[in-house]
Protein backbone atom coordinates (compact mmCIF):
# COMPACT_ATOMS: atom_id res chain seq x y z
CA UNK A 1 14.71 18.47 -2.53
CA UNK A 2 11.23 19.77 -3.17
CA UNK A 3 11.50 19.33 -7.37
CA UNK A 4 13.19 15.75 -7.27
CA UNK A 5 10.52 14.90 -4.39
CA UNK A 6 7.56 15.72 -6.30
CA UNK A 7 8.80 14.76 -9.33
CA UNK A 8 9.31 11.23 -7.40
CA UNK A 9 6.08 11.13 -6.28
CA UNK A 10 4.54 12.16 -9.97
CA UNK A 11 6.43 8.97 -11.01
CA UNK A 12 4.59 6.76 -8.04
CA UNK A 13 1.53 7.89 -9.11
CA UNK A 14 1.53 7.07 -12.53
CA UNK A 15 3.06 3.58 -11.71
CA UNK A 16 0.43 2.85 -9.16
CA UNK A 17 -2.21 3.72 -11.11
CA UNK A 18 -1.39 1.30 -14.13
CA UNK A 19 -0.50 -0.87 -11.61
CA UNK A 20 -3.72 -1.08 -9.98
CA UNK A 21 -5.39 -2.12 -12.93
CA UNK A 22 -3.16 -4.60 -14.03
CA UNK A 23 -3.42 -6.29 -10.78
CA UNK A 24 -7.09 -5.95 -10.63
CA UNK A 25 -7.78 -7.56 -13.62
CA UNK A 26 -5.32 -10.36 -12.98
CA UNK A 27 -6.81 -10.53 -9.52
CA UNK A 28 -10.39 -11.39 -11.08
CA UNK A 29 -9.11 -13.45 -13.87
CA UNK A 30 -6.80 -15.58 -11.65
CA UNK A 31 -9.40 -15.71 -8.45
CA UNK A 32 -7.21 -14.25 -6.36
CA UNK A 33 -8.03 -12.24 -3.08
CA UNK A 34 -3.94 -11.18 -2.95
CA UNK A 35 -4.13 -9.79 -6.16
CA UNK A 36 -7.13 -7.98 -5.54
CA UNK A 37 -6.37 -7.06 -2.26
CA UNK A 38 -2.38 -5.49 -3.97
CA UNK A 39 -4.94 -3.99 -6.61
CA UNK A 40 -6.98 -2.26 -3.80
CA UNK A 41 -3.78 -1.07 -2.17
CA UNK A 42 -2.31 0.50 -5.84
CA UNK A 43 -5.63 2.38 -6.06
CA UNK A 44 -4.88 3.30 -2.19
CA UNK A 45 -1.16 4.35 -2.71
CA UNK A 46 -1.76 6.68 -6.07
CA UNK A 47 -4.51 8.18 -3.88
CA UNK A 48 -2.16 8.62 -1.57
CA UNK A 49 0.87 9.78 -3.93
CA UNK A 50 -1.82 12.37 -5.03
CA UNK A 51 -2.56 13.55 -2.07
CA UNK A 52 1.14 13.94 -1.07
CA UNK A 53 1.41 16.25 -3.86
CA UNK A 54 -1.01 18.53 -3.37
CA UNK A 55 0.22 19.43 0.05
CA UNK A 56 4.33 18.91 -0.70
CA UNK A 57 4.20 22.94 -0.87
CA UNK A 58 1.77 23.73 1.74
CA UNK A 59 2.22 24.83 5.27
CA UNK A 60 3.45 21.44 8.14
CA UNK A 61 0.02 21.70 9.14
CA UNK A 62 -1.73 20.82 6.22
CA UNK A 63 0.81 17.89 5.45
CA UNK A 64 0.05 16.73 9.17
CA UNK A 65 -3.40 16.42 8.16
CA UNK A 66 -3.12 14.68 4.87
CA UNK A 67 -1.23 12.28 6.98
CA UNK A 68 -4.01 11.68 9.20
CA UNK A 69 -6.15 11.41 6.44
CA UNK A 70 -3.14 8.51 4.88
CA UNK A 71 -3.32 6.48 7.58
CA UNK A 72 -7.08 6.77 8.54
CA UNK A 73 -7.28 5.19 4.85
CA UNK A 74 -4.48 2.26 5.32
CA UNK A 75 -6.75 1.17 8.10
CA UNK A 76 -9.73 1.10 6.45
CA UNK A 77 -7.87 -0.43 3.91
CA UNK A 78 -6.57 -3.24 5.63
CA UNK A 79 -9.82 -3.63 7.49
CA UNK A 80 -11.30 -4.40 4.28
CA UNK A 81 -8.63 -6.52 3.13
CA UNK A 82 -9.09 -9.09 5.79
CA UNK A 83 -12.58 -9.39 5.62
CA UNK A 84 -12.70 -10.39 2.16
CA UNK A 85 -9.57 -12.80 3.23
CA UNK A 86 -12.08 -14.18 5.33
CA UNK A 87 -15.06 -14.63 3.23
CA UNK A 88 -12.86 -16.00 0.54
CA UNK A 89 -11.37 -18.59 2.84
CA UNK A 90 -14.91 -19.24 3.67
CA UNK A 91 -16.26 -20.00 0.10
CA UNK A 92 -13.12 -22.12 -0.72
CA UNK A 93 -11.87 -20.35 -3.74
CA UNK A 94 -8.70 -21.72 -5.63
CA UNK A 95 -7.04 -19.39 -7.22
CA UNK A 96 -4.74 -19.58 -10.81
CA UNK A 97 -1.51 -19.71 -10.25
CA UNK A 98 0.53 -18.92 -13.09
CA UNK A 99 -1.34 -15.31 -13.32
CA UNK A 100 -0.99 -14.70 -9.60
CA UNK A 101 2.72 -14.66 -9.92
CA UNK A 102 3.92 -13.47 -13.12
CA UNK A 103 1.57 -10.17 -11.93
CA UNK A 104 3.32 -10.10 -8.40
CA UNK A 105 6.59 -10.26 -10.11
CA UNK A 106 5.74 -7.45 -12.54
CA UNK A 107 4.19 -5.66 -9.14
CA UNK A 108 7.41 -6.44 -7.72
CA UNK A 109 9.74 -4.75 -9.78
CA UNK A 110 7.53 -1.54 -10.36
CA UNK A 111 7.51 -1.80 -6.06
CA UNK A 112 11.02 -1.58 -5.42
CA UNK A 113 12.05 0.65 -8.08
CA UNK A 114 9.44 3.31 -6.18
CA UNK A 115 10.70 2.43 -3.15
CA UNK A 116 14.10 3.04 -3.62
CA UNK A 117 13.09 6.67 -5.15
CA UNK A 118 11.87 7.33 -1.67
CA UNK A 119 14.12 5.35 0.58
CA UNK A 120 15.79 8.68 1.26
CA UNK A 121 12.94 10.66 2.22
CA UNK A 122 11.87 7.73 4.62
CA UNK A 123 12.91 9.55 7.95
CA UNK A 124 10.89 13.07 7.35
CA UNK A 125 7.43 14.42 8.15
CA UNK A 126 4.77 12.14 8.74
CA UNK A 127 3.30 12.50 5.39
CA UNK A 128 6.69 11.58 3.88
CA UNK A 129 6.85 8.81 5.88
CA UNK A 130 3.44 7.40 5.11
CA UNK A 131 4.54 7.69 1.58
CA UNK A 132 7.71 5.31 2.10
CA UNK A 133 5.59 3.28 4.36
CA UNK A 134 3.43 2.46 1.56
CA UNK A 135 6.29 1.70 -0.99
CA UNK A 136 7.60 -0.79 1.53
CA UNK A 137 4.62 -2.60 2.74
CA UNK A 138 3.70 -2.76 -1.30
CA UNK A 139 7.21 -4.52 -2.08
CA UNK A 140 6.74 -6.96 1.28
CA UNK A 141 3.16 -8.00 0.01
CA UNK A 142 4.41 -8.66 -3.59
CA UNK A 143 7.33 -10.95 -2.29
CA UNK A 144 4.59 -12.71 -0.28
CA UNK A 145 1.74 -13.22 -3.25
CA UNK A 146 4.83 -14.53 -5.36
CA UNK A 147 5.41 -17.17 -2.74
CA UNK A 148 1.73 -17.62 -2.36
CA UNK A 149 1.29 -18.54 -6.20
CA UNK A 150 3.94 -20.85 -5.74
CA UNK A 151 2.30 -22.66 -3.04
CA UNK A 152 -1.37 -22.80 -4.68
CA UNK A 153 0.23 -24.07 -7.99
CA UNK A 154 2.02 -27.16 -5.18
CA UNK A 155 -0.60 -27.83 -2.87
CA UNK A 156 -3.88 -27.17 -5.32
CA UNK A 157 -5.12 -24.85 -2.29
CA UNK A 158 -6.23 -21.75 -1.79
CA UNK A 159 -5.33 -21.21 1.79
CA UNK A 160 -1.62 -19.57 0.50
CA UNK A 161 -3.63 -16.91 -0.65
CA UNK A 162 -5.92 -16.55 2.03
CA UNK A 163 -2.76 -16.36 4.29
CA UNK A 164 -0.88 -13.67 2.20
CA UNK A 165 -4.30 -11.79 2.04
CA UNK A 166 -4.37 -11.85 5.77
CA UNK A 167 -0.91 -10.85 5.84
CA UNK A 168 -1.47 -7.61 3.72
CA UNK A 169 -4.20 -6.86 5.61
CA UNK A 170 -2.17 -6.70 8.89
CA UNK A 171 0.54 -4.92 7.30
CA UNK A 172 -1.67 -2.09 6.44
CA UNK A 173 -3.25 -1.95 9.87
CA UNK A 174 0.10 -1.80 11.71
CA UNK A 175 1.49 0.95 9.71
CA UNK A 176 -2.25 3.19 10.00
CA UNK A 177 -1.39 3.08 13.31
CA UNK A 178 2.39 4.17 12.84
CA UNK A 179 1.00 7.44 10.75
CA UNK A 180 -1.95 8.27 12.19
CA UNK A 181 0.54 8.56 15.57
CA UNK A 182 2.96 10.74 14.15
CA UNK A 183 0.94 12.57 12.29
CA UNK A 184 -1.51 13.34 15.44
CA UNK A 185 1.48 13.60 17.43
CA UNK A 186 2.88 16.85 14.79
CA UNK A 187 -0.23 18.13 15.07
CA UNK A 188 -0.14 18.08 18.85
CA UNK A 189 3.32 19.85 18.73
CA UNK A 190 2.67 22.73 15.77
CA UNK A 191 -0.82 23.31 17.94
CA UNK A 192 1.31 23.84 21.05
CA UNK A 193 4.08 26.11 19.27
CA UNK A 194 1.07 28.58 17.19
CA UNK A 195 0.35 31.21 19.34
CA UNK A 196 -2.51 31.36 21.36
C-alpha cells in the first residue's frame, strides 16, 4: 500500500502544481476571485501532497503532526479566501466568463481523477485523510466556479463569484477543523500509549 500510496500522492503533486498556475493565471486574466481563490488552494494541496510524502514512512507521530500542520493551513487558507471574497464583492469586480469555466472544467477533471486515486485511502490516519479531504473539497469547488461562470456570463454580475468564493472559503474552514481534531485527537492517544 505504501508504493502505490506515494506513488499516488507523487502524481497529486505534480497535477496540483501545474494546476495552480494555470488557474492563477486564468484567475487574473478572467478577474476572478474563484479562480484565484482554486489557484491558492492548488498551491495549498501540492504543499500539502509534499508534505504527506515526506512523512508516509515516518513514525504515527510525525504524520499526526504534519496533519496538524494540514489543517492549521486549510484554515488559514480559507480565512484568506473569504476575505478577499469580501473585498472583491466590495469593489464590484465582474469577472470573464468564458475563462472562468473552461479553467474550472479543466480543474475539474484533473480534481476527480486525484480524487478517485485516493478515495480508498479516505478512511486512514489523519494525514491520509486530510489528503482525501483536500481532493474532495477541490472537486466540490470546481463544480461550483463552473456554475458560477455560467451565472456571471447570464446575469452580467459578479456576485456568482463572490458566492462560490465564499463557498470555498467555508469549505476549507470546516474541514481544518475536521483534521486538526483528529489529528490532535491521535496525538492525544499515541501520547497516552508511549511510556512514561
Amino acid at each position: 500500500m505504501s508504493s502505490r500510496y506515494r506513488h499516488i500522492l507523487q502524481i497529486a503533486l505534480a497535477a496540483n502544481t501545474v494546476m495552480f498556475a494555470v488557474e492563477l493565471m486564468g484567475g487574473l486574466q478572467a478577474n476572478s476571485v474563484s479562480l484565484i481563490a482554486d489557484a491558492v488552494d492548488f498551491a495549498g494541496d501540492a504543499a500539502n501532497y509534499g508534505l504527506s510524502l515526506a512523512v508516509l514512512s515516518m513514525a504515527a507521530v510525525w504524520r499526526s503532526r504534519a496533519a496538524l500542520i494540514k489543517g492549521l493551513s486549510m484554515g488559514a487558507y480559507g480565512a484568506f479566501v473569504l476575505i478577499h471574497a469580501v473585498w472583491n464583492f466590495l469593489t464590484g469586480a465582474v469577472p470573464e466568463p468564458v475563462t472562468m469555466g473552461a479553467i474550472g472544467l479543466l480543474a475539474l477533471g484533473v480534481n476527480v481523477a486525484v480524487a478517485g486515486m485516493l478515495y480508498a485511502y479516505r478512511e486512514g490516519d489523519a494525514n491520509m485523510r486530510s489528503v482525501w479531504l483536500c481532493s474532495r473539497n477541490d472537486a466540490i469547488a470546481n463544480i461550483a466556479v463552473i456554475a458560477a461562470a455560467g451565472a456571471v456570463g447570464w446575469l452580467h454580475t459578479g456576485w456568482p463569484d463572490v458566492l462560490v468564493a465564499l463557498l470555498i472559503g467555508s469549505l476549507a474552514l470546516l474541514s481544518s477543523s475536521s483534521v486538526v481534531r483528529r489529528a490532535r485527537n491521535e496525538l492525544l492517544a499515541q501520547a497516552q500509549a508511549s511510556p512514561a
